[in-house]
PDB file of N, CA and C in Angstrom:
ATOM      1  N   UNK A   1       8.654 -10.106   1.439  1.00  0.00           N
ATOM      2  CA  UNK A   1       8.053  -9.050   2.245  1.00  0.00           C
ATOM      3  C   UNK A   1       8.325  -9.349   3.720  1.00  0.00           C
ATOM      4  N   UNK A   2       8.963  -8.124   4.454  1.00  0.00           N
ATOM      5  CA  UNK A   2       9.019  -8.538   5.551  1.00  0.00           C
ATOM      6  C   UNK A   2       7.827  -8.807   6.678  1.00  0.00           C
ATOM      7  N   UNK A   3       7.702  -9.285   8.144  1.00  0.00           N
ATOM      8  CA  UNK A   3       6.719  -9.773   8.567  1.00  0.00           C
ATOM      9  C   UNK A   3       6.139  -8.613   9.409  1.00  0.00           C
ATOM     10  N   UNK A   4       4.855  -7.869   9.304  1.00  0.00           N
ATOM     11  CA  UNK A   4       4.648  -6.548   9.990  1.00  0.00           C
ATOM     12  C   UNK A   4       4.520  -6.332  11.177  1.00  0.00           C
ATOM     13  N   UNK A   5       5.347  -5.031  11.571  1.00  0.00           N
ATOM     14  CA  UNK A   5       5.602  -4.828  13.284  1.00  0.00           C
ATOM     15  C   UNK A   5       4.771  -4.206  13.953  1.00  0.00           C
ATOM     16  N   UNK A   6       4.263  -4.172  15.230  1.00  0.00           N
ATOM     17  CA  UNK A   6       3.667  -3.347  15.918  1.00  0.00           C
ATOM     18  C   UNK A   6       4.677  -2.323  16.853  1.00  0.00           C
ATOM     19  N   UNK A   7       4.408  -1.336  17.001  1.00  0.00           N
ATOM     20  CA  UNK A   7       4.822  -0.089  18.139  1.00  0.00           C
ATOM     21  C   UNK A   7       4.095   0.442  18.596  1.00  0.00           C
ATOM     22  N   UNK A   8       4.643   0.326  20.084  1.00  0.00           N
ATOM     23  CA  UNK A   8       3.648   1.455  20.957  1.00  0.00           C
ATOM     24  C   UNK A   8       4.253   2.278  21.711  1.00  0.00           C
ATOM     25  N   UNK A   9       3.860   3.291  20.618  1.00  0.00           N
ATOM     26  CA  UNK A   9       4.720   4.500  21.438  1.00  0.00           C
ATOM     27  C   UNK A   9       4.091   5.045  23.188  1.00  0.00           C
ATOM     28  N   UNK A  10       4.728   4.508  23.829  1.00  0.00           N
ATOM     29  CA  UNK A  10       4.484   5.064  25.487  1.00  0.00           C
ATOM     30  C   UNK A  10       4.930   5.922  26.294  1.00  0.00           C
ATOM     31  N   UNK A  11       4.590   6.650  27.339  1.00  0.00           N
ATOM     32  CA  UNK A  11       5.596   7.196  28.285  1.00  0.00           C
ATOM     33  C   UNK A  11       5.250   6.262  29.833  1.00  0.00           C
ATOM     34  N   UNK A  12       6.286   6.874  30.239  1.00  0.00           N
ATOM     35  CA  UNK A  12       6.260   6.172  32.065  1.00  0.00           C
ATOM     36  C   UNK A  12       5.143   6.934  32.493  1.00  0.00           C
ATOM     37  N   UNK A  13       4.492   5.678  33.575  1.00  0.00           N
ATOM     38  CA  UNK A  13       3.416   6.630  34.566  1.00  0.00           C
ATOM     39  C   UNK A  13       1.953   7.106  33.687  1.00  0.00           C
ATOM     40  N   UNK A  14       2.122   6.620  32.536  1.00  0.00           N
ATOM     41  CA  UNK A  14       0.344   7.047  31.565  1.00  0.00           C
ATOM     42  C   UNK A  14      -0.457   6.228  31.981  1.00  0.00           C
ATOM     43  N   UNK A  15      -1.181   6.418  32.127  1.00  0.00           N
ATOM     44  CA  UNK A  15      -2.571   5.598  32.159  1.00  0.00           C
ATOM     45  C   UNK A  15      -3.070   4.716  30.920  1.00  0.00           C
ATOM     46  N   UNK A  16      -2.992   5.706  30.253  1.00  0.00           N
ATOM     47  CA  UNK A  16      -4.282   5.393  29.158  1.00  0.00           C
ATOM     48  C   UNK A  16      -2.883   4.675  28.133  1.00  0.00           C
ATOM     49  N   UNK A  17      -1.291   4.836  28.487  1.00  0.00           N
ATOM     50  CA  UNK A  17      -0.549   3.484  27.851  1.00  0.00           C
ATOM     51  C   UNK A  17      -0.385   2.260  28.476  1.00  0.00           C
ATOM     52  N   UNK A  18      -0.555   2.688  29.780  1.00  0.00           N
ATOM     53  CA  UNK A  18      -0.736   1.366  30.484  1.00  0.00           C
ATOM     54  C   UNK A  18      -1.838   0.344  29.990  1.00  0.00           C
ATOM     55  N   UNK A  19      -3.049   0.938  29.992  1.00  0.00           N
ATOM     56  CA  UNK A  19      -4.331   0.330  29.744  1.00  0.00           C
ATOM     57  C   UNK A  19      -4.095  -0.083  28.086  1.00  0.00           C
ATOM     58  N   UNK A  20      -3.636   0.516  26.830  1.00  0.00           N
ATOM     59  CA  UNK A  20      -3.844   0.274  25.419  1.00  0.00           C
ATOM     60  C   UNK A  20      -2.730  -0.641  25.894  1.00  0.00           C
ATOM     61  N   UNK A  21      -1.708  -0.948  26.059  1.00  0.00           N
ATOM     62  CA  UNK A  21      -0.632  -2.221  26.472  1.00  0.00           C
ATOM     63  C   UNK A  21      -1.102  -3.849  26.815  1.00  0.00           C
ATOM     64  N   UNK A  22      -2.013  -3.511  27.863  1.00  0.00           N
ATOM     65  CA  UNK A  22      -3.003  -4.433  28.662  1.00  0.00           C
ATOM     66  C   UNK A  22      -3.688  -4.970  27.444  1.00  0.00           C
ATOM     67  N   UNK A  23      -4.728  -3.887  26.834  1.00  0.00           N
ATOM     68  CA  UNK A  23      -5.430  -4.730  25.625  1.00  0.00           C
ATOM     69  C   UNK A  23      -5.027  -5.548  24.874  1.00  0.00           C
ATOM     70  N   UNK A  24      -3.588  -4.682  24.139  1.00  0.00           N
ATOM     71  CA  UNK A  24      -3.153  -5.572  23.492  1.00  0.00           C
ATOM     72  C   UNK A  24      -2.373  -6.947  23.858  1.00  0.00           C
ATOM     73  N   UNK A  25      -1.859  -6.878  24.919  1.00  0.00           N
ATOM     74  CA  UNK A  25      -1.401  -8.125  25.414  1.00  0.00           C
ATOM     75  C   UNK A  25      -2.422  -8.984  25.322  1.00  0.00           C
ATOM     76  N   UNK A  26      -3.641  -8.674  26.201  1.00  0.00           N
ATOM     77  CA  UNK A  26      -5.063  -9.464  26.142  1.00  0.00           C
ATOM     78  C   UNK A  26      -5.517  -9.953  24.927  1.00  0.00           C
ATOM     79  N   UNK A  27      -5.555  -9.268  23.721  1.00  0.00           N
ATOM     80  CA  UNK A  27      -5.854  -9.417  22.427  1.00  0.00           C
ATOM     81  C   UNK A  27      -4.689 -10.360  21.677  1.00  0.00           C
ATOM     82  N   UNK A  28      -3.434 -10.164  22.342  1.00  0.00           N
ATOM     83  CA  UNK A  28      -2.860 -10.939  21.512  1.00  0.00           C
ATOM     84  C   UNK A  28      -2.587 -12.732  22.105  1.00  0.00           C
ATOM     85  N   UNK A  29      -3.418 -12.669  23.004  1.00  0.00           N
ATOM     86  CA  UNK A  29      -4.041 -13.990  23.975  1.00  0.00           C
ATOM     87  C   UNK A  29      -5.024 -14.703  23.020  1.00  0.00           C
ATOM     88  N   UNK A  30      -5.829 -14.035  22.338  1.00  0.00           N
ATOM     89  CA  UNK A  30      -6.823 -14.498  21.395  1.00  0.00           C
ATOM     90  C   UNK A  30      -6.796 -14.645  20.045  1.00  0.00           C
ATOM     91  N   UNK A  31      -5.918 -13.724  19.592  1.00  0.00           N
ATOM     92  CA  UNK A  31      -5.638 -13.806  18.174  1.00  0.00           C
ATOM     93  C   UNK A  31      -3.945 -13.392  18.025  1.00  0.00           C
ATOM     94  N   UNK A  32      -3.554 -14.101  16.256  1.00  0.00           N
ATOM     95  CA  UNK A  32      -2.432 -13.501  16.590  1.00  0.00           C
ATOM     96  C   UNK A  32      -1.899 -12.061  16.035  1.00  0.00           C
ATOM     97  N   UNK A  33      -1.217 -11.800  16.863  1.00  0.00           N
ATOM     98  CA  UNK A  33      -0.210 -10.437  16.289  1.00  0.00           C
ATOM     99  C   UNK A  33       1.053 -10.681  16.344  1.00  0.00           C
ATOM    100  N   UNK A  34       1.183  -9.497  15.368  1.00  0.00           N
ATOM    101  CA  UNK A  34       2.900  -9.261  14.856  1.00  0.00           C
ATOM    102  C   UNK A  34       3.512  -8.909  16.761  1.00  0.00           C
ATOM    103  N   UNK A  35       4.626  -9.092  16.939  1.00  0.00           N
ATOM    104  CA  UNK A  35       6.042  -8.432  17.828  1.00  0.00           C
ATOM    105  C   UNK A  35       4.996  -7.324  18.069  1.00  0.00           C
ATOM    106  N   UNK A  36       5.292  -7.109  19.277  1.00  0.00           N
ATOM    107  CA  UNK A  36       4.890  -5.459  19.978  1.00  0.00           C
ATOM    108  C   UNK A  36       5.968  -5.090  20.414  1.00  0.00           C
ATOM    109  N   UNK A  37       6.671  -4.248  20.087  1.00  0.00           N
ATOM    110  CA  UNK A  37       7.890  -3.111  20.258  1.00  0.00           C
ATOM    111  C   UNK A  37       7.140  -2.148  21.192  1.00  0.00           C
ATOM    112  N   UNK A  38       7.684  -1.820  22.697  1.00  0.00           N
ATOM    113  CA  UNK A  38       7.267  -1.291  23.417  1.00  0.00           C
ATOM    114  C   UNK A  38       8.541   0.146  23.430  1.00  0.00           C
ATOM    115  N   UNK A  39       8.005   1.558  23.118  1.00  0.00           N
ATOM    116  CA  UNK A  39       9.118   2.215  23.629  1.00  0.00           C
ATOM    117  C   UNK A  39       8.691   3.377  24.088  1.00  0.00           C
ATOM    118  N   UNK A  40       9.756   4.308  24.600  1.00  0.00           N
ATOM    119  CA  UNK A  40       9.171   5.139  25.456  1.00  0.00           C
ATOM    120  C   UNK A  40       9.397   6.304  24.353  1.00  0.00           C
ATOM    121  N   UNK A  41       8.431   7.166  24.535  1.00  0.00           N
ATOM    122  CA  UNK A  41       8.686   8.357  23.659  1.00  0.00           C
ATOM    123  C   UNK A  41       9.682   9.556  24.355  1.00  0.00           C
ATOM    124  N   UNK A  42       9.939   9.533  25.661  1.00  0.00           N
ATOM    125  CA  UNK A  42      10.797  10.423  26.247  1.00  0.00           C
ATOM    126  C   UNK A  42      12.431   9.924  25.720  1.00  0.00           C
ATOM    127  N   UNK A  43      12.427   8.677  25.473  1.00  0.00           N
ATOM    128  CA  UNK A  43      14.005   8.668  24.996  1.00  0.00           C
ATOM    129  C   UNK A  43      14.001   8.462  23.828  1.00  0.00           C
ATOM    130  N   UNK A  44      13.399   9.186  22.894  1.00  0.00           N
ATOM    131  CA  UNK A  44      13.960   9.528  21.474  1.00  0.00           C
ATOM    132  C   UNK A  44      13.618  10.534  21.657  1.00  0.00           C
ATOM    133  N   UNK A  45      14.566  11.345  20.768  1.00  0.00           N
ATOM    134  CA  UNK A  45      14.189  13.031  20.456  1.00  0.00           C
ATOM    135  C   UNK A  45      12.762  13.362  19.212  1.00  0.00           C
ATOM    136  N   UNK A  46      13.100  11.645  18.374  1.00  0.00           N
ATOM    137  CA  UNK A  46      12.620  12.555  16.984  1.00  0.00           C
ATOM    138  C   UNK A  46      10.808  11.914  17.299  1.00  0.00           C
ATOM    139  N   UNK A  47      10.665  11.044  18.161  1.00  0.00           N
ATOM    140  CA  UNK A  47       9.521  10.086  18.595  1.00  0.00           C
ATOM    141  C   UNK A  47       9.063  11.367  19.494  1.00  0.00           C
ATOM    142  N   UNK A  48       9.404  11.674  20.361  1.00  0.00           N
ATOM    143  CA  UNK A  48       9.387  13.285  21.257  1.00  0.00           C
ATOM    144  C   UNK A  48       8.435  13.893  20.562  1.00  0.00           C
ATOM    145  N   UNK A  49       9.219  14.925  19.615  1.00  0.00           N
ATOM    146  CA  UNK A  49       9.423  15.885  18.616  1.00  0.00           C
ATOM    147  C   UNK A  49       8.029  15.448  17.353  1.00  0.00           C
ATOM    148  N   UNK A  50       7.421  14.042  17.178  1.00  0.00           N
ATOM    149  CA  UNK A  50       6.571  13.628  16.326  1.00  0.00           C
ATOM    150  C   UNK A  50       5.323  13.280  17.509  1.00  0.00           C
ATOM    151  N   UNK A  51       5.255  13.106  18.327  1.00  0.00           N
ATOM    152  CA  UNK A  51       3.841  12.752  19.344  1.00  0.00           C
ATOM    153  C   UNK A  51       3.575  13.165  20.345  1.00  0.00           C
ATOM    154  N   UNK A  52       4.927  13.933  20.790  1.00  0.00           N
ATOM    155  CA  UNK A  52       4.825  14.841  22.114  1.00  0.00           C
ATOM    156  C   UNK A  52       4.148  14.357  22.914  1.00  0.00           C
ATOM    157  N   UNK A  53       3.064  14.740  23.471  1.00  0.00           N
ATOM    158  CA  UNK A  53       2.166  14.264  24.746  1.00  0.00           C
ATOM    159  C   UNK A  53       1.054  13.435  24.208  1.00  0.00           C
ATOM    160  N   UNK A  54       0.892  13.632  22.984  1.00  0.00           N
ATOM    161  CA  UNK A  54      -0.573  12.421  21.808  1.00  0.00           C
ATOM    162  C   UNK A  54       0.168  10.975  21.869  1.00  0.00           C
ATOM    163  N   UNK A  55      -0.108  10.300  23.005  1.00  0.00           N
ATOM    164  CA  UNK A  55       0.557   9.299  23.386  1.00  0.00           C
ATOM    165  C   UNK A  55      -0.663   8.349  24.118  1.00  0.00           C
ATOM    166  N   UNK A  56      -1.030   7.072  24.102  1.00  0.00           N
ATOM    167  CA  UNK A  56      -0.323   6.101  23.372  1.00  0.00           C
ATOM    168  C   UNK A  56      -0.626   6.742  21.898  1.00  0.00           C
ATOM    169  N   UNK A  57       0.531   5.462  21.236  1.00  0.00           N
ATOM    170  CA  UNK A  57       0.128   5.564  19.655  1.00  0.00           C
ATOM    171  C   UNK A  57       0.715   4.049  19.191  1.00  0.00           C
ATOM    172  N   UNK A  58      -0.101   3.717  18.571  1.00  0.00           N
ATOM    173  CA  UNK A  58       0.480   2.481  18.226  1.00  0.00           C
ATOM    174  C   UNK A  58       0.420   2.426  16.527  1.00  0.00           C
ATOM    175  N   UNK A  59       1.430   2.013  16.120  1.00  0.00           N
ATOM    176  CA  UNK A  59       1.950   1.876  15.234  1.00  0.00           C
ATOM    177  C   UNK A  59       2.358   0.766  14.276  1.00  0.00           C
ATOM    178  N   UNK A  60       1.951   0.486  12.697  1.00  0.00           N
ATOM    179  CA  UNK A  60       2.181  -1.006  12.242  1.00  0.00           C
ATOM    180  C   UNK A  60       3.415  -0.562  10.908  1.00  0.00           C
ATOM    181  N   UNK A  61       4.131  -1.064  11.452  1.00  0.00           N
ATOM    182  CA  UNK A  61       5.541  -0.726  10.295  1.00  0.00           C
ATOM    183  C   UNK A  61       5.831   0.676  10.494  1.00  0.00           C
ATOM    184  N   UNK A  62       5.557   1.380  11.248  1.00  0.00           N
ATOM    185  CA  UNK A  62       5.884   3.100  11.484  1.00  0.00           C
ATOM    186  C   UNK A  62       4.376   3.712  10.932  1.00  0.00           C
ATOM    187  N   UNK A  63       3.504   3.261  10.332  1.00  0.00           N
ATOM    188  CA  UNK A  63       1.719   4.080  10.481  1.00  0.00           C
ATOM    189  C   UNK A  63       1.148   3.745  11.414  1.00  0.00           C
ATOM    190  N   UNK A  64       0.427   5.170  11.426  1.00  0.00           N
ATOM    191  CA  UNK A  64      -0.395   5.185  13.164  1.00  0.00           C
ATOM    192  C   UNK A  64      -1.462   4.428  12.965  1.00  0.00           C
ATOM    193  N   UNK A  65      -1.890   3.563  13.991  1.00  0.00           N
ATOM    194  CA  UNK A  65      -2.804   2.790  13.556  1.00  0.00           C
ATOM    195  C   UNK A  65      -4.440   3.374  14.617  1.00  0.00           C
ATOM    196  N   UNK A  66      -3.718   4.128  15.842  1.00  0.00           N
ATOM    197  CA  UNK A  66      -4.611   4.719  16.571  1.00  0.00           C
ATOM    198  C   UNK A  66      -3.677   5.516  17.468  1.00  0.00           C
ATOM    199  N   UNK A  67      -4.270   6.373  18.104  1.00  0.00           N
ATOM    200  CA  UNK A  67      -4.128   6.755  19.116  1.00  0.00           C
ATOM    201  C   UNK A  67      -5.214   6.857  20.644  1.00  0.00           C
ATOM    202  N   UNK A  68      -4.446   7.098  21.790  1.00  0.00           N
ATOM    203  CA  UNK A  68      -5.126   7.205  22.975  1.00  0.00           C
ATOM    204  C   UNK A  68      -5.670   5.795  23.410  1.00  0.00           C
ATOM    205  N   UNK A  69      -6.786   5.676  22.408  1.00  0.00           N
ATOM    206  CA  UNK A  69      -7.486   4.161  22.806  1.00  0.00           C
ATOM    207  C   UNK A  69      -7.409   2.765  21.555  1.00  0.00           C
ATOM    208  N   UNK A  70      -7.257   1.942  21.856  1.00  0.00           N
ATOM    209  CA  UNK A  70      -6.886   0.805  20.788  1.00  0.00           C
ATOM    210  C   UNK A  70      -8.078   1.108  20.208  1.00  0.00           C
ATOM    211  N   UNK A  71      -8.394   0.690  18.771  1.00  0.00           N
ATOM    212  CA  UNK A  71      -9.193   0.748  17.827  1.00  0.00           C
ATOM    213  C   UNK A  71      -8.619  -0.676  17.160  1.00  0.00           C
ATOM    214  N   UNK A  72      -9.640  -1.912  18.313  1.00  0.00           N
ATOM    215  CA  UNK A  72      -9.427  -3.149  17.536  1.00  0.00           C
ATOM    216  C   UNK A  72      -9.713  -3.210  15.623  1.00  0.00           C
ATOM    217  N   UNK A  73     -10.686  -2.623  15.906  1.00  0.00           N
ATOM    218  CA  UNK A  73     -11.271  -2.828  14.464  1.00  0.00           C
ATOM    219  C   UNK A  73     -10.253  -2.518  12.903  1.00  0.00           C
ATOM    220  N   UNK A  74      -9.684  -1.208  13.568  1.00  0.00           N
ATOM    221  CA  UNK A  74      -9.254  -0.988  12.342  1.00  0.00           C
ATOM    222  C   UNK A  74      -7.691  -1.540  12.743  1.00  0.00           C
ATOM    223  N   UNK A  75      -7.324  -1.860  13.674  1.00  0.00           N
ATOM    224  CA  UNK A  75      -5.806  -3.246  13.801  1.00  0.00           C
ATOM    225  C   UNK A  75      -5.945  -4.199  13.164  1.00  0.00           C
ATOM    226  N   UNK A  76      -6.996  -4.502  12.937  1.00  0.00           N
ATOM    227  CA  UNK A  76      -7.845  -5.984  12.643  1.00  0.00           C
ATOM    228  C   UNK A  76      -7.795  -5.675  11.064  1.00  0.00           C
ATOM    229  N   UNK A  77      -8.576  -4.617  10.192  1.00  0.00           N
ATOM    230  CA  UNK A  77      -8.464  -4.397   8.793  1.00  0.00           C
ATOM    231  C   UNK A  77      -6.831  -4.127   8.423  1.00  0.00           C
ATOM    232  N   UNK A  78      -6.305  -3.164   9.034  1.00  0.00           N
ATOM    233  CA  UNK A  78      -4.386  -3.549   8.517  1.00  0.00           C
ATOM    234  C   UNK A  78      -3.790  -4.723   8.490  1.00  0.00           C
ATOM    235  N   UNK A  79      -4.152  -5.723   9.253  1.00  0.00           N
ATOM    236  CA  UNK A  79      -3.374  -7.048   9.709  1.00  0.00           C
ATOM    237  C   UNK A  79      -4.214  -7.785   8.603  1.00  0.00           C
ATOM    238  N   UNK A  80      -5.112  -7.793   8.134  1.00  0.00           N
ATOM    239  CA  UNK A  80      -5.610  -8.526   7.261  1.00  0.00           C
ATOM    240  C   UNK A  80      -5.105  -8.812   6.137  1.00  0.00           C
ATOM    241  N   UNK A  81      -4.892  -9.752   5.602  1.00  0.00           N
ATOM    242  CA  UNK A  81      -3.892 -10.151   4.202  1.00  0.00           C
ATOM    243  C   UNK A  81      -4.306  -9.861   2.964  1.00  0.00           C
ATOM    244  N   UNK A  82      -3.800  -8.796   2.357  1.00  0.00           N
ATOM    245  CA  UNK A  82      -4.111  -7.809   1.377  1.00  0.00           C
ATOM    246  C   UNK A  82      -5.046  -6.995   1.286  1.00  0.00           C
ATOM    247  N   UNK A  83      -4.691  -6.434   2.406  1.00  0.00           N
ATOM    248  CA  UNK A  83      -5.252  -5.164   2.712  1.00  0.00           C
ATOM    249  C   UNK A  83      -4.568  -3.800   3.694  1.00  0.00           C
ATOM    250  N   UNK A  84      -5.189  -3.120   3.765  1.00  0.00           N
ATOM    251  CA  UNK A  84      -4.412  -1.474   4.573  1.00  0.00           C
ATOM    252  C   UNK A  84      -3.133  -1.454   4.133  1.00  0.00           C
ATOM    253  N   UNK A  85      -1.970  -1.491   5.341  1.00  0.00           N
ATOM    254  CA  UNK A  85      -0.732  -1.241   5.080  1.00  0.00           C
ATOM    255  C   UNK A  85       0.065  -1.909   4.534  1.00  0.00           C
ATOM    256  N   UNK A  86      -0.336  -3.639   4.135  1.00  0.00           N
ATOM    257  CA  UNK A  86       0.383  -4.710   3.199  1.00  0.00           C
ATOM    258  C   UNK A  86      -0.179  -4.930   1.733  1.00  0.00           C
ATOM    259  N   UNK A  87      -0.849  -3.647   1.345  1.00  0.00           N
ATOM    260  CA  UNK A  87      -1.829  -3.829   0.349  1.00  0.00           C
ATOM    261  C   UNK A  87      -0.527  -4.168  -1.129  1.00  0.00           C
TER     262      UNK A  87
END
């Protein structure tokens, strides 16, 4: 099984991706996490075209795990070993 990824889908100049970025950096100071893949949603068409302006979004293997504001809690139940998205 491969080892599970994080994404955060961002644009330039957001706020509220700036700030869910911050957390998670902060969070991943304390505990660990998978790789955070940072990308911008203006340079893909099909990332565009799937979240438009519902941005941040962060993502574990390509499922949304939240949007707008981190939702430690339920990052915390996916990452857990046999459970959510590695079930």
């Amino acid at each position: 099984m491969a080892a599970p990824r994080l994404t955060l889908v961002h644009r330039r100049d957001c706020a509220l991706c700036d700030e869910m970025l911050a957390q998670l950096q902060a969070l991943g100071r304390t505990v660990a996490l998978p790789p955070i893949d940072v990308v911008d949603v203006d340079c893909d068409p099909l990332l565009r075209r799937r979240h438009g302006l519902d941005v941040p979004v962060l993502l574990l293997d390509g499922a949304v795990v939240c949007r707008h504001r981190l939702d430690r809690r339920e990052l915390a139940r996916l990452l857990r070993p046999g459970r959510g998205a590695h079930a």
